[in-house]
PDB file of N, CA and C in Angstrom:
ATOM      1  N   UNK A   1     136.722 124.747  91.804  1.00  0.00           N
ATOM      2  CA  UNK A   1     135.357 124.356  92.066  1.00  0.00           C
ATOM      3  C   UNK A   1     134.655 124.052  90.757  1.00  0.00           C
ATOM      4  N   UNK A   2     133.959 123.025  90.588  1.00  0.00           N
ATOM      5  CA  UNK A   2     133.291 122.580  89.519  1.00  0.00           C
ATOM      6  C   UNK A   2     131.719 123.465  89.432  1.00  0.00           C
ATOM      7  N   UNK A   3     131.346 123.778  88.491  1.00  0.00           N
ATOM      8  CA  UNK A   3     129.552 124.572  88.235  1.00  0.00           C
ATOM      9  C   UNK A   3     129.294 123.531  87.710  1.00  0.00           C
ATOM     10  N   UNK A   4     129.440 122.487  86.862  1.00  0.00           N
ATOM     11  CA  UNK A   4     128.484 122.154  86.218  1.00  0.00           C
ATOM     12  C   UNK A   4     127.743 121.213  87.283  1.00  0.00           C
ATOM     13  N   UNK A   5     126.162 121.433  86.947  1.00  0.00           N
ATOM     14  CA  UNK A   5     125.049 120.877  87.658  1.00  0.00           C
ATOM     15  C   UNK A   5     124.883 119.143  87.160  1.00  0.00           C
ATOM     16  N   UNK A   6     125.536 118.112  88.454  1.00  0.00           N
ATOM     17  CA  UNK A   6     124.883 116.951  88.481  1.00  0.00           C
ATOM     18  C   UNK A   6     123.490 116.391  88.559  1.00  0.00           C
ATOM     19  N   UNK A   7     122.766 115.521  87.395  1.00  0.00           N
ATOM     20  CA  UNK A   7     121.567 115.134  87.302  1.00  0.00           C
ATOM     21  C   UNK A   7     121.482 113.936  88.444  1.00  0.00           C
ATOM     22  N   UNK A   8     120.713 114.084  89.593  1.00  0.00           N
ATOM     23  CA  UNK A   8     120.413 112.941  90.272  1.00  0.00           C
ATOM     24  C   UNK A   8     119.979 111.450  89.798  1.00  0.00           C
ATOM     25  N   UNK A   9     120.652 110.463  90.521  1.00  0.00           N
ATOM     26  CA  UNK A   9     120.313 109.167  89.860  1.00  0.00           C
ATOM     27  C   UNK A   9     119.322 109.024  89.834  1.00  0.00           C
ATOM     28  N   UNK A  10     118.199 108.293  89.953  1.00  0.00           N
ATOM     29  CA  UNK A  10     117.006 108.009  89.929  1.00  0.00           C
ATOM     30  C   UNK A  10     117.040 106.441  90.171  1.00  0.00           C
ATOM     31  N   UNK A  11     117.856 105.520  89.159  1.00  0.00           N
ATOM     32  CA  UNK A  11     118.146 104.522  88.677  1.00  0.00           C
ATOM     33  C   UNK A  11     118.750 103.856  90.005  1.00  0.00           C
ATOM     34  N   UNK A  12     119.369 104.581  90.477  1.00  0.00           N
ATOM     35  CA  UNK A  12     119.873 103.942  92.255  1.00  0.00           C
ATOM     36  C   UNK A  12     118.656 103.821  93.245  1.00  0.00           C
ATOM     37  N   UNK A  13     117.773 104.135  92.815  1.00  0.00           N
ATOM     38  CA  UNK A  13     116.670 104.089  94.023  1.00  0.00           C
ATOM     39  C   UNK A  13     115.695 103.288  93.536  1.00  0.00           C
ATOM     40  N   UNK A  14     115.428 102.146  94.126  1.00  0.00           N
ATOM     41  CA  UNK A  14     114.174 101.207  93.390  1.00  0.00           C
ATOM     42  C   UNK A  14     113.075 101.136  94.101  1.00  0.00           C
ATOM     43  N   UNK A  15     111.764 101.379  93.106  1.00  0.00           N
ATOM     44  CA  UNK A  15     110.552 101.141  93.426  1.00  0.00           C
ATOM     45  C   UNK A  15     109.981 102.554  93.741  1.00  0.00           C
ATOM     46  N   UNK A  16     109.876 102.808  95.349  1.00  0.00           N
ATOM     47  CA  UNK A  16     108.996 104.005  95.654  1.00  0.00           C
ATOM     48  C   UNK A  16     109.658 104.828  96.198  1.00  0.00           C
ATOM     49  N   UNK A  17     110.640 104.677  96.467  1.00  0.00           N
ATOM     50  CA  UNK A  17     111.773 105.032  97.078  1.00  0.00           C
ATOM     51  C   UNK A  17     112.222 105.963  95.690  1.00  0.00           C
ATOM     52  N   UNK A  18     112.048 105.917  94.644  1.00  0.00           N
ATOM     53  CA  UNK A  18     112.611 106.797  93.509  1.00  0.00           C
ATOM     54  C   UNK A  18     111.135 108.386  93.787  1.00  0.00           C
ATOM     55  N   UNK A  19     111.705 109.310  93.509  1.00  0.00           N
ATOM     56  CA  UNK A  19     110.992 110.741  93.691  1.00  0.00           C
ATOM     57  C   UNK A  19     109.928 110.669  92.539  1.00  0.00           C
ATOM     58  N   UNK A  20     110.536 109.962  91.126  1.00  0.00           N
ATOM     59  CA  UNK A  20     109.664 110.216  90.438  1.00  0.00           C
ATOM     60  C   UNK A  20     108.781 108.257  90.244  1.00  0.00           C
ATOM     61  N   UNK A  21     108.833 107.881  90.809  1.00  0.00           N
ATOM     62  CA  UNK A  21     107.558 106.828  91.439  1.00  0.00           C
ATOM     63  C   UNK A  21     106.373 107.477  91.039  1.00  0.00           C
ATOM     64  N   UNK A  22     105.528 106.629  90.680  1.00  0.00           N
ATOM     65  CA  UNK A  22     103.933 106.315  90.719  1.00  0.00           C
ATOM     66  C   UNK A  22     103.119 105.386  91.440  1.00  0.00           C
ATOM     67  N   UNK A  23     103.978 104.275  91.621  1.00  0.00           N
ATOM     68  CA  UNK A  23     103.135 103.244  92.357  1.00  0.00           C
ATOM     69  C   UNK A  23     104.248 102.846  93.657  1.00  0.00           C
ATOM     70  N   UNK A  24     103.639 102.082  94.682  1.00  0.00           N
ATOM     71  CA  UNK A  24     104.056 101.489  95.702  1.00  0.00           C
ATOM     72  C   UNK A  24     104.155 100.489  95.234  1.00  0.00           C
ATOM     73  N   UNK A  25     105.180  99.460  96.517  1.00  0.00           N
ATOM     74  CA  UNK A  25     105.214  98.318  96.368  1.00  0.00           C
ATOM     75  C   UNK A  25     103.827  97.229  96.094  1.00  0.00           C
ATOM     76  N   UNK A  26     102.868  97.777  97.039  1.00  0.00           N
ATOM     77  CA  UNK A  26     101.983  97.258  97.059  1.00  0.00           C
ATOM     78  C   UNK A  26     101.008  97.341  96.082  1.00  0.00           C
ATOM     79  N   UNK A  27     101.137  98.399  95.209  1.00  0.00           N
ATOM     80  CA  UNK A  27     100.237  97.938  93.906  1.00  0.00           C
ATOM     81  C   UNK A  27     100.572  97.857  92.889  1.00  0.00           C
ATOM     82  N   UNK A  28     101.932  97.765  92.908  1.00  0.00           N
ATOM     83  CA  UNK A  28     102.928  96.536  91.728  1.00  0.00           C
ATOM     84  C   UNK A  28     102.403  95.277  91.906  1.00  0.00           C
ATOM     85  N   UNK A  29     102.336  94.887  93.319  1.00  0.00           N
ATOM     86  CA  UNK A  29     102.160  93.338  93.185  1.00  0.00           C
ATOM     87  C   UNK A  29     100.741  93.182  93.116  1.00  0.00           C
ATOM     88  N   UNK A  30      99.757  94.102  93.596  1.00  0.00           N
ATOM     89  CA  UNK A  30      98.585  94.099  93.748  1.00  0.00           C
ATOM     90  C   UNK A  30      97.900  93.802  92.016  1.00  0.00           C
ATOM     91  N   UNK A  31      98.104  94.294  91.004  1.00  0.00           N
ATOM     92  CA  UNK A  31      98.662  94.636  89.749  1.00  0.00           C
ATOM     93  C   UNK A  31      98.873  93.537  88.918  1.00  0.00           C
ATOM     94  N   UNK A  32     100.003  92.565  89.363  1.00  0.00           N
ATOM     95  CA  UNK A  32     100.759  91.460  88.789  1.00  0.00           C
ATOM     96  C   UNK A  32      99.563  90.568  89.031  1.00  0.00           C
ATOM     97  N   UNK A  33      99.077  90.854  90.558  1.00  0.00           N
ATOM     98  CA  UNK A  33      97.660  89.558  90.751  1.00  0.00           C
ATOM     99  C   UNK A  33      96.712  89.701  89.528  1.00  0.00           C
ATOM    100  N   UNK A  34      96.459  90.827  89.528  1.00  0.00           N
ATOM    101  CA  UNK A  34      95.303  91.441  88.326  1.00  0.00           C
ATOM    102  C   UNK A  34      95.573  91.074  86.987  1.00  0.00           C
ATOM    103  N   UNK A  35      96.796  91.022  86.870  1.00  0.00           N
ATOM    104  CA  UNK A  35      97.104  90.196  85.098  1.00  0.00           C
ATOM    105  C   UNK A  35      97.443  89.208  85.093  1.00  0.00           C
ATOM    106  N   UNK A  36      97.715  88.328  86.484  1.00  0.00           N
ATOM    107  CA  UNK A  36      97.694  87.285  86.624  1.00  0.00           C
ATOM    108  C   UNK A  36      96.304  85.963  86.245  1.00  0.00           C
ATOM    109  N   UNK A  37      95.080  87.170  87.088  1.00  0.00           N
ATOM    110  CA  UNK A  37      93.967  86.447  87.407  1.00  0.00           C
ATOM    111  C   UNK A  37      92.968  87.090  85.628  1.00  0.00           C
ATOM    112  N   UNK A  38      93.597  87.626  84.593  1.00  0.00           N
ATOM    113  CA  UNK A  38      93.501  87.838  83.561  1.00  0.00           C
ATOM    114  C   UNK A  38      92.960  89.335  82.893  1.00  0.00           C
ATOM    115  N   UNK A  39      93.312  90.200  83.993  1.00  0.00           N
ATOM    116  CA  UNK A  39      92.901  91.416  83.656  1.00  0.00           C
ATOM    117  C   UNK A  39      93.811  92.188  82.223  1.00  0.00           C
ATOM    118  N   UNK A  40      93.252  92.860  81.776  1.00  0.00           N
ATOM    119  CA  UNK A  40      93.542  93.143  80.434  1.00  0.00           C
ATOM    120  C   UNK A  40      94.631  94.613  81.096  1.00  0.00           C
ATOM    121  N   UNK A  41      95.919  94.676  80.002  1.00  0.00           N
ATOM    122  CA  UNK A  41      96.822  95.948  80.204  1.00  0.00           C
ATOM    123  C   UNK A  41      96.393  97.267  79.762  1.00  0.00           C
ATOM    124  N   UNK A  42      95.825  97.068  79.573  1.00  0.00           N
ATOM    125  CA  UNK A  42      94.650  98.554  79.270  1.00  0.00           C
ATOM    126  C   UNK A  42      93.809  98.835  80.279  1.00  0.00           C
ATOM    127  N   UNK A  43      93.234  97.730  81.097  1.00  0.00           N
ATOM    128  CA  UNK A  43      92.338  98.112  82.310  1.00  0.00           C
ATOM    129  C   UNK A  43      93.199  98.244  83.441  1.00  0.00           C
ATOM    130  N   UNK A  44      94.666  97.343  83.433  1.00  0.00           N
ATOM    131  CA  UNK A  44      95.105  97.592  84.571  1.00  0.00           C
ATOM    132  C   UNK A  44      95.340  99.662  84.407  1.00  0.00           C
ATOM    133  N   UNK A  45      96.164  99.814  83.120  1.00  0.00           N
ATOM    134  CA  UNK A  45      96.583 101.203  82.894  1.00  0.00           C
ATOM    135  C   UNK A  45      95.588 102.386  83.595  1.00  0.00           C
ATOM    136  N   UNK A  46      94.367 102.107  83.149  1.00  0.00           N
ATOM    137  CA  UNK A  46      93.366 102.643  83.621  1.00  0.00           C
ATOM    138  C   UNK A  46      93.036 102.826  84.892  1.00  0.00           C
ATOM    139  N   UNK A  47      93.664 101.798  85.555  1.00  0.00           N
ATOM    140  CA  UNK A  47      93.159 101.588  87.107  1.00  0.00           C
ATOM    141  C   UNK A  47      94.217 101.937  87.811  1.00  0.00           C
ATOM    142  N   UNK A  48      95.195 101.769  87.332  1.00  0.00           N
ATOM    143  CA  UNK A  48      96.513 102.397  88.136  1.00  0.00           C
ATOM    144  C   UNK A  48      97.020 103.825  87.854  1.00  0.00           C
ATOM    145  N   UNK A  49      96.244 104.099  86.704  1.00  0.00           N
ATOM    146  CA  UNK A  49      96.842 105.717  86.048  1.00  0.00           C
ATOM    147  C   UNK A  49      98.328 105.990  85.509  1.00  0.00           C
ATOM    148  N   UNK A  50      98.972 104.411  85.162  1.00  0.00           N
ATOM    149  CA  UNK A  50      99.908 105.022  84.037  1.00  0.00           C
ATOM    150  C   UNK A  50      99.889 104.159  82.684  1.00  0.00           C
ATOM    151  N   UNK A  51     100.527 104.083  81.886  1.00  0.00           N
ATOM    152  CA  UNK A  51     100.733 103.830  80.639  1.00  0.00           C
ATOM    153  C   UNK A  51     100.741 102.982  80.305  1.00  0.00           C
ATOM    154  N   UNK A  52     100.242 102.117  79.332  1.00  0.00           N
ATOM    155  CA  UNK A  52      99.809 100.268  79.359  1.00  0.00           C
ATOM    156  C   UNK A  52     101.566 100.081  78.929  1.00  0.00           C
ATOM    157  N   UNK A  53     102.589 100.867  78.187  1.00  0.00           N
ATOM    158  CA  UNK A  53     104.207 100.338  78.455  1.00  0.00           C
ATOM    159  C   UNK A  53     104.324  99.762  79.579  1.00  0.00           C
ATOM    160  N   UNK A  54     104.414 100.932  80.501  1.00  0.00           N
ATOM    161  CA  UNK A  54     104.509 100.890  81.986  1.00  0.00           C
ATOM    162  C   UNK A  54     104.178  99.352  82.757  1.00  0.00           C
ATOM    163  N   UNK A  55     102.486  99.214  82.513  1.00  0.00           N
ATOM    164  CA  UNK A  55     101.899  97.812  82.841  1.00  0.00           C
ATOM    165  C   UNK A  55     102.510  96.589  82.114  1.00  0.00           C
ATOM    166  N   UNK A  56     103.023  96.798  81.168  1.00  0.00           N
ATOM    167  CA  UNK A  56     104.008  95.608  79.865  1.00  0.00           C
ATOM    168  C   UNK A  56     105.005  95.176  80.553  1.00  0.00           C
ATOM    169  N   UNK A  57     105.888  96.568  80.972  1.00  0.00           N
ATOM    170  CA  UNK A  57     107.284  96.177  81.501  1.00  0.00           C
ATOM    171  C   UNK A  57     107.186  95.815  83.101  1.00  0.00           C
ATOM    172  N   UNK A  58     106.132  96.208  83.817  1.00  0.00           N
ATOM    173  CA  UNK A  58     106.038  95.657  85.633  1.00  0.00           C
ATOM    174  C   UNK A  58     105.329  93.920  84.728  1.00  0.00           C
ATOM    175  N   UNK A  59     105.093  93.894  84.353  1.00  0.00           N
ATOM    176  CA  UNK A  59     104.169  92.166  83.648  1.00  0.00           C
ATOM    177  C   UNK A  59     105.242  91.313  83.686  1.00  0.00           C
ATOM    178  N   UNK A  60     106.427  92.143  83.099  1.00  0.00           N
ATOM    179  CA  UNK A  60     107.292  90.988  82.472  1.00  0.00           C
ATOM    180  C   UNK A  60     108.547  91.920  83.025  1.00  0.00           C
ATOM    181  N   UNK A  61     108.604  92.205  83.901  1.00  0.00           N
ATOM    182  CA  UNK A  61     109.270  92.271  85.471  1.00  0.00           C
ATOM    183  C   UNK A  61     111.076  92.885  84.461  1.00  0.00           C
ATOM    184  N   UNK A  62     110.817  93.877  83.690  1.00  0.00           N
ATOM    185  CA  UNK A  62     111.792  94.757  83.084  1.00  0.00           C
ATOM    186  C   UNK A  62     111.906  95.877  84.016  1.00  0.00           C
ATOM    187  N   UNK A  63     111.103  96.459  84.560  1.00  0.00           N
ATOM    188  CA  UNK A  63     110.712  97.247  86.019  1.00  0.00           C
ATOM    189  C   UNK A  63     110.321  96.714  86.677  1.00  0.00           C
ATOM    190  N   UNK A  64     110.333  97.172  88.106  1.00  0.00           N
ATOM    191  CA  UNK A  64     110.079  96.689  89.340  1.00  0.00           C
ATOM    192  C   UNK A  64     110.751  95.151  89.281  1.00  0.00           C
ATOM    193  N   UNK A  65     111.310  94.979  88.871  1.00  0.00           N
ATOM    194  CA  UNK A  65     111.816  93.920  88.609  1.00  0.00           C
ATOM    195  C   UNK A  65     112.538  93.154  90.198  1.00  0.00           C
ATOM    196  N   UNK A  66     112.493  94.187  91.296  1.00  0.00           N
ATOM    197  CA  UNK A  66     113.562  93.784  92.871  1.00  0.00           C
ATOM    198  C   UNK A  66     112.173  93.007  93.717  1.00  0.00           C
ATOM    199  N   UNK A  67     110.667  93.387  93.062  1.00  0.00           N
ATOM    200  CA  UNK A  67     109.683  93.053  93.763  1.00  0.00           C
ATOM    201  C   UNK A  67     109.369  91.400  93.291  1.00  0.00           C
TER     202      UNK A  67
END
């Protein structure tokens, strides 16, 4: 029998469907409209409550990238 403790993927589960998620589908894209229509990555950060990285990489679709 094996002990050592497997770390769950995370990386297999995309979007909201991952445990450690912050946003839904729907305000990823909700989001993309907002820096689309010229909202600044600092206000989106602000408005969504995570990290202007975070807002960088859903922008330029490095995450959430399946939406």
């Amino acid at each position: 029998m094996d002990s050592t403790f497997k770390k769950p993927n995370f990386k297999s589960r995309p979007g909201s469907k991952s445990p450690t998620s912050k946003l839904t589908e729907k305000e990823v894209l909700a989001m993309r409209k907002d820096l689309e229509e010229g909202m600044l990555v600092a206000d989106a950060a602000l408005k969504y409550k995570i990290s202007k990285a975070v807002v960088y990489q859903i922008r330029v679709r490095k995450s959430w990238a399946h939406i």
